[in-house]
Protein backbone atom coordinates (compact mmCIF):
# COMPACT_ATOMS: atom_id res chain seq x y z
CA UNK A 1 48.07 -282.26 -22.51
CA UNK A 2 51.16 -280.09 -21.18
CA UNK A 3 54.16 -281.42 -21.92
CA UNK A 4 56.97 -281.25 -19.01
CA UNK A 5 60.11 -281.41 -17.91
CA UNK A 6 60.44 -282.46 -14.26
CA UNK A 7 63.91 -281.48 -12.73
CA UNK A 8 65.23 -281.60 -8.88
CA UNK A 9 68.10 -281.31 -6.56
CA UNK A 10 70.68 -279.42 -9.01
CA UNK A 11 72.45 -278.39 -5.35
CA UNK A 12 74.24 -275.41 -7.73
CA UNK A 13 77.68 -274.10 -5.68
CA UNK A 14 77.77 -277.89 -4.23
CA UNK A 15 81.67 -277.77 -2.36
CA UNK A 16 82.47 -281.30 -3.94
CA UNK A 17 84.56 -282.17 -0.99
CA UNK A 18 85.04 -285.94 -1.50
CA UNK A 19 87.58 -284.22 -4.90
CA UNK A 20 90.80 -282.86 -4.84
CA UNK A 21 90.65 -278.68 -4.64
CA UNK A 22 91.29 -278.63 -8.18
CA UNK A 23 88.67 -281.16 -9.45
CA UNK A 24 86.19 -279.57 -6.98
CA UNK A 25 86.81 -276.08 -9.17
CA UNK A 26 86.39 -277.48 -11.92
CA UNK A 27 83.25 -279.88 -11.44
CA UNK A 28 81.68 -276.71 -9.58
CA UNK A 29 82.62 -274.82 -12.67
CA UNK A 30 80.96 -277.83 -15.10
CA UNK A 31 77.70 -277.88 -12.82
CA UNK A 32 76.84 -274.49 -14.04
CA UNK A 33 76.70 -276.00 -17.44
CA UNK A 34 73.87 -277.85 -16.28
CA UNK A 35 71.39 -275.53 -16.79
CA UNK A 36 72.74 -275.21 -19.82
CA UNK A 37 71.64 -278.18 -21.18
CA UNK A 38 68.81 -278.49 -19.17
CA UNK A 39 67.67 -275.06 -21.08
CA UNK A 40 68.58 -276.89 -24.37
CA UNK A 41 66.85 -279.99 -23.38
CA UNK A 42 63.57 -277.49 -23.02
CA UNK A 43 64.08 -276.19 -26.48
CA UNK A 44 64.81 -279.21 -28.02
CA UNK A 45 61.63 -281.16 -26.51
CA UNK A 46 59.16 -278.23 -26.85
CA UNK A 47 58.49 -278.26 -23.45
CA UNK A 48 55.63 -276.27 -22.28
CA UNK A 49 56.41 -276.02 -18.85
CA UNK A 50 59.48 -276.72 -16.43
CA UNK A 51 58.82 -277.86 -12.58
CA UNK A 52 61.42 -277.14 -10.63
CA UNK A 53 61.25 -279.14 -7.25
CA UNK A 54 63.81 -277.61 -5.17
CA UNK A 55 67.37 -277.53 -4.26
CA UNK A 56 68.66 -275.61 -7.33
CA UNK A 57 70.96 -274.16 -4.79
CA UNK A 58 73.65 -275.68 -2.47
CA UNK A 59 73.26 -273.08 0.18
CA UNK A 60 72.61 -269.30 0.65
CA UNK A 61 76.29 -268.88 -0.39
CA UNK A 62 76.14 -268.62 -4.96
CA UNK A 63 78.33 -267.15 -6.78
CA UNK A 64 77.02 -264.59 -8.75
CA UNK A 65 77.84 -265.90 -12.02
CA UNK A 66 75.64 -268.97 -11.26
CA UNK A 67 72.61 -266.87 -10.82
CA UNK A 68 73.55 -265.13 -13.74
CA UNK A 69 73.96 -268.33 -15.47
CA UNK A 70 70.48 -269.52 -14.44
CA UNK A 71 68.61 -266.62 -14.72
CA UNK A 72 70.10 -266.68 -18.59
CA UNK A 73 68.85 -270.69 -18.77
CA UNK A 74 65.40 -270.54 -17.47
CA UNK A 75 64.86 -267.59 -19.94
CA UNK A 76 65.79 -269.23 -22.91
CA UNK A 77 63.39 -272.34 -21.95
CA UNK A 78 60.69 -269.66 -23.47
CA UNK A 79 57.91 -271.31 -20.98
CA UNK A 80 56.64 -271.10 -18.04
CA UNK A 81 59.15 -272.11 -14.89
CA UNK A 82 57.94 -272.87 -12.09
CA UNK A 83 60.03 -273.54 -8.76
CA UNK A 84 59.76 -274.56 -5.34
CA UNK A 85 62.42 -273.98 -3.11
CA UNK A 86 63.49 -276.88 -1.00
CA UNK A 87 65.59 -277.27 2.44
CA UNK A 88 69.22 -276.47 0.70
CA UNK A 89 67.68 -272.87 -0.44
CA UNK A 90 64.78 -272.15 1.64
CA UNK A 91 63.00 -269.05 0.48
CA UNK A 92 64.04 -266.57 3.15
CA UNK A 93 65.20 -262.80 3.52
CA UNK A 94 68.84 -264.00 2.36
CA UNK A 95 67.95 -266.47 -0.03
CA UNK A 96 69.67 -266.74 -3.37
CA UNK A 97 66.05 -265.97 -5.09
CA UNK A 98 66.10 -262.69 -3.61
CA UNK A 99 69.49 -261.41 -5.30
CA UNK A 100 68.10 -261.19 -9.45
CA UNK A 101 65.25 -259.82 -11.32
CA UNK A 102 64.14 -263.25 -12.46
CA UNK A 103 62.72 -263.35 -15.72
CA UNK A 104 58.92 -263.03 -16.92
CA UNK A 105 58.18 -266.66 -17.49
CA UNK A 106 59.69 -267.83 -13.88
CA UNK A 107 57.37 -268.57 -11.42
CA UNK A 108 59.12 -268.94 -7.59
CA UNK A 109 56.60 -270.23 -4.89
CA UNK A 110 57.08 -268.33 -1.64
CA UNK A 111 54.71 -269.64 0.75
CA UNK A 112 54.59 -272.88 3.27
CA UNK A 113 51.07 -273.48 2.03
CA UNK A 114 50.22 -274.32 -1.24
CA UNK A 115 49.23 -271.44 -4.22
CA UNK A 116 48.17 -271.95 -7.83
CA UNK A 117 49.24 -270.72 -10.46
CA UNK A 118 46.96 -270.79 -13.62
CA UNK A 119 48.50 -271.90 -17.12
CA UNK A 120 45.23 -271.32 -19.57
CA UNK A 121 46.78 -271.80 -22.57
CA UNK A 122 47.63 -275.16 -21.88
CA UNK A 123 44.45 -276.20 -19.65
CA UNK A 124 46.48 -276.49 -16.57
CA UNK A 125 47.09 -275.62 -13.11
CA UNK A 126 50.39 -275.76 -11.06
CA UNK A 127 50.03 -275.86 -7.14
CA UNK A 128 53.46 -275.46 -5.37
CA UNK A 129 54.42 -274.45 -1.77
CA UNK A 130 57.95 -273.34 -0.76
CA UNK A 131 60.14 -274.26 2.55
CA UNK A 132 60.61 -271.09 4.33
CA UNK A 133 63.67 -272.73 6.30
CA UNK A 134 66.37 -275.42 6.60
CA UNK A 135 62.92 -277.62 7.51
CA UNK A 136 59.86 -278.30 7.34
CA UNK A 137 57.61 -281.01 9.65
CA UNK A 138 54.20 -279.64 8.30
CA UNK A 139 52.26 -281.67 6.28
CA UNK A 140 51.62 -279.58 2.99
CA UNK A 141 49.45 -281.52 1.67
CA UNK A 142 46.89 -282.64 4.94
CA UNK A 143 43.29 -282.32 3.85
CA UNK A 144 44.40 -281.53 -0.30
CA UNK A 145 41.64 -282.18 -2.68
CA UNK A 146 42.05 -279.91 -5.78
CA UNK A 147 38.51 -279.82 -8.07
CA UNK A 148 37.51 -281.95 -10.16
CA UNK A 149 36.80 -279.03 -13.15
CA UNK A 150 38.44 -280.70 -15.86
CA UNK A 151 41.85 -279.08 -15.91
CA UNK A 152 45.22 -280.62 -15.64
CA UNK A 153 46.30 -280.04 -11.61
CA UNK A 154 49.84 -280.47 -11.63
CA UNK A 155 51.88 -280.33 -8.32
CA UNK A 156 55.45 -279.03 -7.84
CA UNK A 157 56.90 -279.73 -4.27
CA UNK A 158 60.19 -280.50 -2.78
CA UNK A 159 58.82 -283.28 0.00
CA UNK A 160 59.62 -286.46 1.74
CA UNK A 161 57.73 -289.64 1.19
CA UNK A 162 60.03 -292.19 3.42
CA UNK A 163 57.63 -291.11 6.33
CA UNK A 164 55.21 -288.86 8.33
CA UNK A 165 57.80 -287.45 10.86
CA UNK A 166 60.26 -286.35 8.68
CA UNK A 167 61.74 -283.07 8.66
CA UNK A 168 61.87 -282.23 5.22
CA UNK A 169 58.09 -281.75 4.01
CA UNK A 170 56.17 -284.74 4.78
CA UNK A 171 54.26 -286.43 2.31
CA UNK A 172 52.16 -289.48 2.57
CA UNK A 173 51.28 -291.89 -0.18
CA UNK A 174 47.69 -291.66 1.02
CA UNK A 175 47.55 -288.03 0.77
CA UNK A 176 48.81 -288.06 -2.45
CA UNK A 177 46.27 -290.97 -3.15
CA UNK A 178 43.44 -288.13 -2.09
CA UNK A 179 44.77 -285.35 -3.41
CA UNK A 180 42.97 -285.39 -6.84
CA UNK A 181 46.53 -283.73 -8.91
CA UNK A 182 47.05 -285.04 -12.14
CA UNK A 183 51.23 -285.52 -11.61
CA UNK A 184 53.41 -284.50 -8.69
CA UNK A 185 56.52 -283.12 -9.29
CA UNK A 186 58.41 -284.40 -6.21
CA UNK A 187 62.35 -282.97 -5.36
CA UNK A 188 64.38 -284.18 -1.95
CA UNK A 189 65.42 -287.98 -3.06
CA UNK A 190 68.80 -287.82 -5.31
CA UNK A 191 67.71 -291.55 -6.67
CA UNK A 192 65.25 -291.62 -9.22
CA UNK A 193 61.73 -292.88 -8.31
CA UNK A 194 60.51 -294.07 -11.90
CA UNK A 195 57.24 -293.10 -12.06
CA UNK A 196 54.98 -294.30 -9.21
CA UNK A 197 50.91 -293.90 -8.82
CA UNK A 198 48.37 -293.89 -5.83
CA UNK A 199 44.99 -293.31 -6.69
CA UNK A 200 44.59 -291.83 -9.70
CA UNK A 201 47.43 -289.16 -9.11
CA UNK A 202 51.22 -290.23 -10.59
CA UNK A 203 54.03 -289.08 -9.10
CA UNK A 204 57.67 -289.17 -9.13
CA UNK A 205 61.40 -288.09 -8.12
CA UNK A 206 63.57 -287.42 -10.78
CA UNK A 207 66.69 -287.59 -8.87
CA UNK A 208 69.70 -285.09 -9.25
CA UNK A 209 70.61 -284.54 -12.37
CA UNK A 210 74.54 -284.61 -11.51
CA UNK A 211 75.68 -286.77 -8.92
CA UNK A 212 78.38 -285.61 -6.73
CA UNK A 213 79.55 -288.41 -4.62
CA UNK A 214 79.61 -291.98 -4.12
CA UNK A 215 75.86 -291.35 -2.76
CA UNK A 216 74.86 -290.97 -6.45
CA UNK A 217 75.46 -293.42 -8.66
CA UNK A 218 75.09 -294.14 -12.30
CA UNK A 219 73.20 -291.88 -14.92
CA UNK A 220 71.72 -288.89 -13.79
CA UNK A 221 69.15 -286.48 -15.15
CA UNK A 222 65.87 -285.21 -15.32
CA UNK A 223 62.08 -285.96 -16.50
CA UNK A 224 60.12 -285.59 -19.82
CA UNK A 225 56.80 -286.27 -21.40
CA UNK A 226 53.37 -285.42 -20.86
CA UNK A 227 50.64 -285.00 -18.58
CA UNK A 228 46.98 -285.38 -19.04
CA UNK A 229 43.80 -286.44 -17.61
CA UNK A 230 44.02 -289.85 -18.69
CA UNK A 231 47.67 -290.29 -16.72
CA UNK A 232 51.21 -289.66 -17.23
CA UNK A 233 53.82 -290.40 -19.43
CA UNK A 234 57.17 -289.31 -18.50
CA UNK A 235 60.83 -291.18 -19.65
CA UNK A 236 63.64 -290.59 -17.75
CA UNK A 237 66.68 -288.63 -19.99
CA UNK A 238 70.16 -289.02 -19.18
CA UNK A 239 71.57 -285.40 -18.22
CA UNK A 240 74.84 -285.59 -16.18
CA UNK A 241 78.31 -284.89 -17.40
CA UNK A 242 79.78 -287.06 -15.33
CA UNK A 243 79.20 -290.37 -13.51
CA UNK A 244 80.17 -291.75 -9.55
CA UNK A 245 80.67 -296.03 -10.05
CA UNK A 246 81.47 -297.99 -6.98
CA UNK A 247 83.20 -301.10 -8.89
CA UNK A 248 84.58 -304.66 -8.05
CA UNK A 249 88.11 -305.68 -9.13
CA UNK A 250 88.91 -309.39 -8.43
CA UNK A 251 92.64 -310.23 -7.81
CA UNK A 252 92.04 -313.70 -7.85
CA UNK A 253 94.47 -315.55 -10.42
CA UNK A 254 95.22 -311.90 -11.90
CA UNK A 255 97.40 -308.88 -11.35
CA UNK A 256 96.05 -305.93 -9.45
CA UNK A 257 96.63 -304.21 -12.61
CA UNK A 258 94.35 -306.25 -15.19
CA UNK A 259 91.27 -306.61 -12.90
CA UNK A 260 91.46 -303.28 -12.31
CA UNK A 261 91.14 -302.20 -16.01
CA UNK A 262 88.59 -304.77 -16.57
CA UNK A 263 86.53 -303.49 -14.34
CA UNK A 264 86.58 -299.46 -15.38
CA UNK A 265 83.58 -298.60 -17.54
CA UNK A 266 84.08 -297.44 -21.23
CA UNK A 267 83.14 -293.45 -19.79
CA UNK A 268 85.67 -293.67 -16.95
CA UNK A 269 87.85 -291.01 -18.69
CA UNK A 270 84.59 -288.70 -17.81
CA UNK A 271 83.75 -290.53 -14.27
CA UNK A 272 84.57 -290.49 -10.68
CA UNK A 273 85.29 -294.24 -9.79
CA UNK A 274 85.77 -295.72 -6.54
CA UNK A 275 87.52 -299.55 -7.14
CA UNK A 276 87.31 -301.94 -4.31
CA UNK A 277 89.89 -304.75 -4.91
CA UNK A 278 89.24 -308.26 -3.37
CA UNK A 279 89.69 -311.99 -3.91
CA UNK A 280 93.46 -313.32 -2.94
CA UNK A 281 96.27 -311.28 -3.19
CA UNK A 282 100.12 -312.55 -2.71
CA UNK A 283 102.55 -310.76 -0.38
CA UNK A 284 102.05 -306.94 0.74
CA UNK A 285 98.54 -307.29 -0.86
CA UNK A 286 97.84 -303.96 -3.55
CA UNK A 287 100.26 -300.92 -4.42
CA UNK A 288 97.56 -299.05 -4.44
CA UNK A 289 99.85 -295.37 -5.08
CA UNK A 290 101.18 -297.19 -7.63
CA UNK A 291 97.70 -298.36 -9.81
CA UNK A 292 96.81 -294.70 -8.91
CA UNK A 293 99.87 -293.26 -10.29
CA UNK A 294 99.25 -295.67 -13.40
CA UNK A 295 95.88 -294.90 -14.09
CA UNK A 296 95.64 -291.21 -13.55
CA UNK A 297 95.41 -290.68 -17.34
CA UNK A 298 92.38 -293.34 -17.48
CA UNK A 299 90.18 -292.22 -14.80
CA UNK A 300 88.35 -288.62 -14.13
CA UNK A 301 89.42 -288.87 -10.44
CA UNK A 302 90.10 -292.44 -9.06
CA UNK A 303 90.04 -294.16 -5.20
CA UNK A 304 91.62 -297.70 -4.57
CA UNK A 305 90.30 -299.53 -1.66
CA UNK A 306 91.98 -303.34 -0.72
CA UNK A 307 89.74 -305.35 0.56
CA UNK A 308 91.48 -308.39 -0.75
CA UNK A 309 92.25 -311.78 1.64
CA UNK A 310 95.88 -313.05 2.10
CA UNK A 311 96.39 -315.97 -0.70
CA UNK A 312 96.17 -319.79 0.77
CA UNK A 313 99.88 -319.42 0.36
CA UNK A 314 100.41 -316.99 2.79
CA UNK A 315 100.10 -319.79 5.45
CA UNK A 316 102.09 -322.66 4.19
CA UNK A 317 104.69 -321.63 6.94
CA UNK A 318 102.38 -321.02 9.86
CA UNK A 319 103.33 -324.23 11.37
CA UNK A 320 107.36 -323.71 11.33
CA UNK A 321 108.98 -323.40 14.42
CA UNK A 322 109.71 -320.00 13.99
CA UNK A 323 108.69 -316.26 14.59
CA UNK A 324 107.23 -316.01 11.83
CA UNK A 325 105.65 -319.39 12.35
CA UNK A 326 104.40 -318.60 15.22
CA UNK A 327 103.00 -314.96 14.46
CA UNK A 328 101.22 -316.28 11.23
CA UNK A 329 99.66 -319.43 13.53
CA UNK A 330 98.20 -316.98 15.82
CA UNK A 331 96.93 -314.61 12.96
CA UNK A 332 95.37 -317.44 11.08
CA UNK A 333 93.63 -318.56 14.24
CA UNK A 334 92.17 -315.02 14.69
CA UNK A 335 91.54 -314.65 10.88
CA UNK A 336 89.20 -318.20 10.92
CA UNK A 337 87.42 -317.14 14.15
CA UNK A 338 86.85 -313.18 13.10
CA UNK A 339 82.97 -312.92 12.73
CA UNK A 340 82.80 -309.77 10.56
CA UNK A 341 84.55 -308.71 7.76
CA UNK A 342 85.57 -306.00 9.61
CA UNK A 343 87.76 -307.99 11.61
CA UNK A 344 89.23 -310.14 9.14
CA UNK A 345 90.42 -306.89 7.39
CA UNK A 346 92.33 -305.93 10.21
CA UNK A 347 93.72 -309.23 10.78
CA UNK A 348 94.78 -309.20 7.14
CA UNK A 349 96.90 -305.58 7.77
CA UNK A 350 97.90 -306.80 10.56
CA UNK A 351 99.44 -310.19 8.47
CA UNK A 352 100.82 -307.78 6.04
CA UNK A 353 102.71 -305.23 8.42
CA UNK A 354 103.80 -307.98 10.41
CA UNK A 355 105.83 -309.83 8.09
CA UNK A 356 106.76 -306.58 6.57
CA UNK A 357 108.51 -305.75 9.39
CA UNK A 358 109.69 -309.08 10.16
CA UNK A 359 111.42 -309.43 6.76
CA UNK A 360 112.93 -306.18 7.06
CA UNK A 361 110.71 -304.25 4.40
CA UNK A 362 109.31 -300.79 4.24
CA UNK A 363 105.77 -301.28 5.46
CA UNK A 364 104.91 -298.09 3.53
């Protein structure tokens, strides 16, 4: 009964472009801490073996104190690694797994087909297969049926399951369903699965362990537990540093400012958090450079959207018989008739900066 971790997708070297320069230093700098914990996650669960499903690496471009930094890591997990490289860092001539003398207990798959690699002390057998390029549209796993001889088959690929035509390493649920592994370790998906079975073989994506844009919400992190015969049992542990939240801030009866700081999470001095505002909002609708000026000290790295609808009020003097009148008659018309919200968010702008300039104000 090995016990695991299961761990995908770190993309190492990731350019974190949706930051600022200097937040996209420093979270590159914090992602190499990753394996850092990852290493002490190993240690402290007495893992017996680590799948690796791919994607440890952004691109061929690493920095060489990120190898250095993982090749450290995966030799203080004390067990046997095992990786398979994925689409982000193929194994090829120039890949970042040809640049280090990996240590003794890391295992890197190298081939498009599958190979095994025996684990005897623990009863087990890992079967992994590498890409070899930025793609991969054969099916690794076509015609798989691994013995039945009474050892734990475990399988460690970075693969697709959305679909047979993919490009990234197409896996079906009915060849998993006839492949006859105990677990497969799955990498490609940045959401996590929770563990899935078809047949009697379980399987699951663990999602990246750090999420580094809007793409990747919430808690992030990696798998644990335990693999037998009999099934697997694997909980999902928290792993990231940092979190990405997409958040609602109602303006409704309430300043810009208070439904904004109701709505930040308790962690947002450690998270990235994107804020849509919406509901009613008076006048020149949200200051947005202002809030963000405001809450700088509050929030890791903070975006404003306004998505909010001119108040009622707005239109009391659309019937006047004035400019003014007259421009907010015809905007209201357009605003009632707009079939997407698309629209009516461009009607709204256009309501603002209208009576901005009409009244003489900076329209900013």
């Amino acid at each position: 009964m090995p016990k695991i971790i299961h761990a995908a997708d770190l993309h190492l070297d990731s350019a974190f472009g949706g930051l600022g320069p200097e937040k996209a230093r420093e979270r590159r700098r914090e992602s190499r801490d990753l394996v850092d914990r990852l290493a002490e996650l190993a240690v402290r669960e007495g893992a017996e073996t680590v799948l690796l499903s791919g994607d440890l690496f952004d691109g061929e471009r690493v920095y060489p104190e990120t190898l250095e930094r993982l090749r450290s890591a995966l030799a203080r997990m004390a067990c046997p690694v095992l990786i398979a490289p994925g689409n982000h860092d193929p194994f090829t001539p120039r890949s970042p797994y040809q640049r280090l003398v990996w240590p003794e207990n890391v295992h890197i798959f190298r081939h498009e087909q599958l190979r095994a690699v025996a684990l005897p002390d623990l009863g087990c057998v890992v079967h992994g297969a590498a890409f070899v390029g930025p793609d991969r549209t054969s099916q690794v796993l076509s015609n798989v049926v691994l013995p039945p001889d009474g050892l734990v088959h475990l399988l460690c690929l970075h693969g697709d399951v959305s679909g047979p035509d993919s490009r990234y390493g197409p896996v079906t649920r009915e060849q998993i369903g006839l492949c006859g592994a105990d677990y497969l370790a799955l990498g490609h998906v940045h959401q996590a699965s929770g563990l899935q079975r078809q047949g009697r073989t379980w399987w699951a994506y663990p999602g990246c362990p750090e999420g580094r844009g809007f793409d990747e919400l919430g808690e992030k992190g990696v798998l644990v537990g335990t693999v037998d015969k009999d099934g697997a049992d694997l909980r999902f542990v928290p792993l990231c540093l940092r979190r990405y939240h997409i958040l609602q801030a109602d303006v409704t009866d309430t300043t810009p400012a208070e439904a904004l700081a109701a709505c930040l999470p308790e962690t947002a001095g450690l998270d990235v958090c994107r804020v849509i505002f919406t509901g009613e909002a008076e006048g020149q609708g949200v200051d947005l450079p202002a809030l963000e000026s405001a809450f700088r000290d509050r929030v890791y790295a903070l975006e404003l959207r306004d998505q909010t609808r001119p108040a009622q009020s707005i239109w009391a003097r659309a019937g006047e018989d004035s400019l003014r009148g007259l421009f907010l008659g015809e905007l209201r018309r357009r605003y009632e008739d707009a079939s997407t919200e698309e629209e009516r968010q461009q009607i709204t702008q256009a309501v603002r900066f209208g009576l901005a300039a009409l009244e003489g104000r900076d329209i900013g």
